[in-house]
C-alpha atoms as a PDB file:
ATOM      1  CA  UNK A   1     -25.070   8.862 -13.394  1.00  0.00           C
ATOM      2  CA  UNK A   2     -28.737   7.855 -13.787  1.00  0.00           C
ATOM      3  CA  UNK A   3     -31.528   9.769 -11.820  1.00  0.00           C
ATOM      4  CA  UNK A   4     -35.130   8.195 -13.407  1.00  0.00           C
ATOM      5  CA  UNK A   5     -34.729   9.110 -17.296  1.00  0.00           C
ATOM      6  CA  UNK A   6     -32.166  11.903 -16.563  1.00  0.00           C
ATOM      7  CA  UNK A   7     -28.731  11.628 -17.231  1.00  0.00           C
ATOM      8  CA  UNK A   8     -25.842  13.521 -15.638  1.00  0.00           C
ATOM      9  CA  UNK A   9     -22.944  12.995 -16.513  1.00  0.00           C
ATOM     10  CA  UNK A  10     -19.705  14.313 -14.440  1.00  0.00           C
ATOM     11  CA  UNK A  11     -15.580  13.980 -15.236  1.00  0.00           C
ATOM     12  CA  UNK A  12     -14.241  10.403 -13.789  1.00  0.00           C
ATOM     13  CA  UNK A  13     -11.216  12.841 -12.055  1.00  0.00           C
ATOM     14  CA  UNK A  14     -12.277  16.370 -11.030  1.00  0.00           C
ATOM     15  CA  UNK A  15      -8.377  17.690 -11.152  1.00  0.00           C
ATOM     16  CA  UNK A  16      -5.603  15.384 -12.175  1.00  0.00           C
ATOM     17  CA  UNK A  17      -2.708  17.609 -10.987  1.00  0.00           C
ATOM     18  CA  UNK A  18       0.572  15.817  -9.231  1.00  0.00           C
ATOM     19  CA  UNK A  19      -0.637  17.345  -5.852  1.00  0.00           C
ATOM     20  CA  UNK A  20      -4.292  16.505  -5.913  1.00  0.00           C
ATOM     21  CA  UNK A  21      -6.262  13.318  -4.377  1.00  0.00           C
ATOM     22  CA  UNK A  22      -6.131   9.994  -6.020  1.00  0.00           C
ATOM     23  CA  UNK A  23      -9.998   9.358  -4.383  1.00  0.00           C
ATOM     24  CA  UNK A  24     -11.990  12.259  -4.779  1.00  0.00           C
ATOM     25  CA  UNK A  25     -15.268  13.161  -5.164  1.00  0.00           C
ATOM     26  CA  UNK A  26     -16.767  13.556  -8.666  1.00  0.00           C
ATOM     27  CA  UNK A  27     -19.110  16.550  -8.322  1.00  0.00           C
ATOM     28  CA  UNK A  28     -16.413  18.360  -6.042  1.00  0.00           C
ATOM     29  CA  UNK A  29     -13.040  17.251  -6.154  1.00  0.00           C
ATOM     30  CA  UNK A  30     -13.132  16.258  -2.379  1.00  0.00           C
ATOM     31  CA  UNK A  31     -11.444  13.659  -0.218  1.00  0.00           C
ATOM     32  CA  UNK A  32     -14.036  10.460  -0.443  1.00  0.00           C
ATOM     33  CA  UNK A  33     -13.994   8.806   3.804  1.00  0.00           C
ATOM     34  CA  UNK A  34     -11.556   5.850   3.724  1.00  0.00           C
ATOM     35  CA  UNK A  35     -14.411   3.176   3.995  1.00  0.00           C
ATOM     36  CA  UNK A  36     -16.058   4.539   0.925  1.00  0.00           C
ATOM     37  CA  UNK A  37     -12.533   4.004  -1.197  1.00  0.00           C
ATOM     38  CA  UNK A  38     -12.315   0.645   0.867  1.00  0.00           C
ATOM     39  CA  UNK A  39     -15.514  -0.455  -0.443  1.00  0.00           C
ATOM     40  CA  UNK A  40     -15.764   0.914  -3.715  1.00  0.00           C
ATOM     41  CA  UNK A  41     -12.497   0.335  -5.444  1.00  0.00           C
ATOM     42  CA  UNK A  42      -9.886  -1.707  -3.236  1.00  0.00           C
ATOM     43  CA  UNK A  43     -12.589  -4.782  -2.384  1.00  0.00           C
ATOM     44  CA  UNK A  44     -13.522  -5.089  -5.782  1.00  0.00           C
ATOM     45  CA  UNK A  45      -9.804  -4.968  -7.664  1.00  0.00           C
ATOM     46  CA  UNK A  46      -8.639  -7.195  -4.627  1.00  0.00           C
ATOM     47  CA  UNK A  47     -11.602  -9.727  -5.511  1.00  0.00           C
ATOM     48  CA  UNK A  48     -10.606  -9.135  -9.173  1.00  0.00           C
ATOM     49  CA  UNK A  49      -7.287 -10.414  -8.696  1.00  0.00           C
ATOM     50  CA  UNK A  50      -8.454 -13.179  -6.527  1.00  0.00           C
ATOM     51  CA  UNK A  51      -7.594 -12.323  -3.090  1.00  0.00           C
ATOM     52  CA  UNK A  52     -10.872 -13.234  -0.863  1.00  0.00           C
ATOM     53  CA  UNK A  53     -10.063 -10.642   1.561  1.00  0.00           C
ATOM     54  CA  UNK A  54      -8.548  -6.828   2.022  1.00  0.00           C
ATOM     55  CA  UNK A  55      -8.474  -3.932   4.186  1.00  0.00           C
ATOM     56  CA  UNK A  56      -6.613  -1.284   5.636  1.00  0.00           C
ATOM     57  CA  UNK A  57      -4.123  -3.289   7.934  1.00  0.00           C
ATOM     58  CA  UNK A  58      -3.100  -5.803   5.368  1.00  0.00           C
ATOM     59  CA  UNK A  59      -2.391  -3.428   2.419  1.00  0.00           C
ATOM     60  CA  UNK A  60      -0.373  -1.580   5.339  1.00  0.00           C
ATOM     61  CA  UNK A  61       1.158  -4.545   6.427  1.00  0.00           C
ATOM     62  CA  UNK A  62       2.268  -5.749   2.754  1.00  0.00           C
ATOM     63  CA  UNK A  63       3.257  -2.480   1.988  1.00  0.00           C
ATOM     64  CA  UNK A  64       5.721  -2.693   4.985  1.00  0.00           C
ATOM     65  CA  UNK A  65       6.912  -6.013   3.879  1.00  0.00           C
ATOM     66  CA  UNK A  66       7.689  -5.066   0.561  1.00  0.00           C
ATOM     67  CA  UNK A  67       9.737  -2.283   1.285  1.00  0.00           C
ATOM     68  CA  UNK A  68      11.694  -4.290   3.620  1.00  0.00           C
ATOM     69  CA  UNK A  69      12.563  -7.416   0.710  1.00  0.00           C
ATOM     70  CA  UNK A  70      13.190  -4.469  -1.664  1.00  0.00           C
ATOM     71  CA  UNK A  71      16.276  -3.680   0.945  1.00  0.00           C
ATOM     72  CA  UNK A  72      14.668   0.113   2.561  1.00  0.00           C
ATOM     73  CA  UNK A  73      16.158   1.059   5.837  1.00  0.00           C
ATOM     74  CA  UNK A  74      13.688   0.630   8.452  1.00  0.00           C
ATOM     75  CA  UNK A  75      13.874   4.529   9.097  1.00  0.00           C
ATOM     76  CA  UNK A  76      12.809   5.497   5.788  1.00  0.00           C
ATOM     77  CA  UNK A  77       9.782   2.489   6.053  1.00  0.00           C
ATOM     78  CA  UNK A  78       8.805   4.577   9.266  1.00  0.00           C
ATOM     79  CA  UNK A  79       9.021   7.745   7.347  1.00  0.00           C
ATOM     80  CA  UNK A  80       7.191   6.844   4.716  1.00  0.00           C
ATOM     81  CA  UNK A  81       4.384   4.928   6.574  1.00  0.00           C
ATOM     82  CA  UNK A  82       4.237   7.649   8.930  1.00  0.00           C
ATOM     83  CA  UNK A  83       5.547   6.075  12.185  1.00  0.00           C
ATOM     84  CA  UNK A  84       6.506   7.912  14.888  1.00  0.00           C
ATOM     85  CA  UNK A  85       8.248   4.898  16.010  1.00  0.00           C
ATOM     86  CA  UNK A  86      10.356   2.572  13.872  1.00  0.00           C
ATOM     87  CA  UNK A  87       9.217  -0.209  16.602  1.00  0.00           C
ATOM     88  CA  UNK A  88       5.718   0.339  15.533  1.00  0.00           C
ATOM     89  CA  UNK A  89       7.006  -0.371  11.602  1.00  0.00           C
ATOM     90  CA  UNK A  90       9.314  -3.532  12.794  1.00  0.00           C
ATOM     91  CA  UNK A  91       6.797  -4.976  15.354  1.00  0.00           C
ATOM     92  CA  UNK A  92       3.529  -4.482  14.309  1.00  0.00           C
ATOM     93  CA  UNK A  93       3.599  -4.271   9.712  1.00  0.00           C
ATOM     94  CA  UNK A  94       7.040  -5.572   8.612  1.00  0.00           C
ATOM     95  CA  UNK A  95       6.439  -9.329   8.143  1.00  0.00           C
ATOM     96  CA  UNK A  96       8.906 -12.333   8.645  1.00  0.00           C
ATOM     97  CA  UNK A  97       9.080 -13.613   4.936  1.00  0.00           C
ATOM     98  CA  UNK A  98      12.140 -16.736   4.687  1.00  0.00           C
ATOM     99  CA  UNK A  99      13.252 -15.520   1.213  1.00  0.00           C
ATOM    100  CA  UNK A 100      14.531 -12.703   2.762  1.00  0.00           C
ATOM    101  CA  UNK A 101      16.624 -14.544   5.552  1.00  0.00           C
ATOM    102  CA  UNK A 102      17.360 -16.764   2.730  1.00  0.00           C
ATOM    103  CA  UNK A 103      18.751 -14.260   0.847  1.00  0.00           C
ATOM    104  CA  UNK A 104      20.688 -12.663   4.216  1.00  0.00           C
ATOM    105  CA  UNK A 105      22.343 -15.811   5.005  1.00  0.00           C
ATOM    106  CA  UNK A 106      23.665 -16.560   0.915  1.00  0.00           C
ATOM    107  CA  UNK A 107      24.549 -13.308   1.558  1.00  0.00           C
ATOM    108  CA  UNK A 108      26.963 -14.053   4.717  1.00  0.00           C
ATOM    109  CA  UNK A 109      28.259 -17.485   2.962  1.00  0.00           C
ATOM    110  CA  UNK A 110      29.424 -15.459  -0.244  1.00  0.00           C
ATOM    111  CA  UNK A 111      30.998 -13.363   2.520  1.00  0.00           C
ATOM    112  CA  UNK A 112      33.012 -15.082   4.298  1.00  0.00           C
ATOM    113  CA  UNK A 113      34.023 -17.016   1.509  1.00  0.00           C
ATOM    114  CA  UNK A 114      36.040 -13.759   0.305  1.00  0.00           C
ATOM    115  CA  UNK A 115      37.733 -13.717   3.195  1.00  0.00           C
ATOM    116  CA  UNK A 116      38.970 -17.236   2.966  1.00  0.00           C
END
């Protein structure tokens, strides 16, 4: 970090432990505010990778989504986005995506042609 001609220079990660914060502070090891990690390092890998446009609610909502076409159980979605409700992770974040009701109703054909 450059003040005028001085030149500080701090550890990229304060602690790297299993348990600590994946955004902290430098100097301190503290939590950095959500907008700050928003701005600073989601917006610009997003932009990196070519998507024109991130934030909170759509990495929440494609988190949602993903767990649901990698086959989780909408309870343990909830639990793991923190839902009191599994309503709130069915109605509001878990996307419709038509692979997935592809992929349901191959799943029903292959069925019931066992059972013929």
């Amino acid at each position: 970090m450059k003040a005028g001609h001085a030149v500080r220079k701090y550890r990229v990660v304060k602690a790297d432990g299993p348990n600590d914060l994946i955004f902290q502070s430098v100097q301190r090891g503290l939590p950095i505010r959500d907008n700050n990690i928003l701005t600073r390092f989601i917006k610009p890998a997003a932009r990196a990778m070519g998507l024109p446009w991130v934030n909170w609610r759509s990495l929440r909502t494609s988190h949602a989504t993903w767990l649901k076409l990698a086959g989780a159980d909408v309870k343990d979605a909830q639990a793991q986005m923190r839902h009191s409700r599994a309503s709130t992770t069915l109605d509001i974040y878990q996307q419709f995506v038509p692979e997935s009701q592809r992929r349901v109703v191959d799943k029903l054909s292959s069925l019931s042609q066992r059972v013929n």
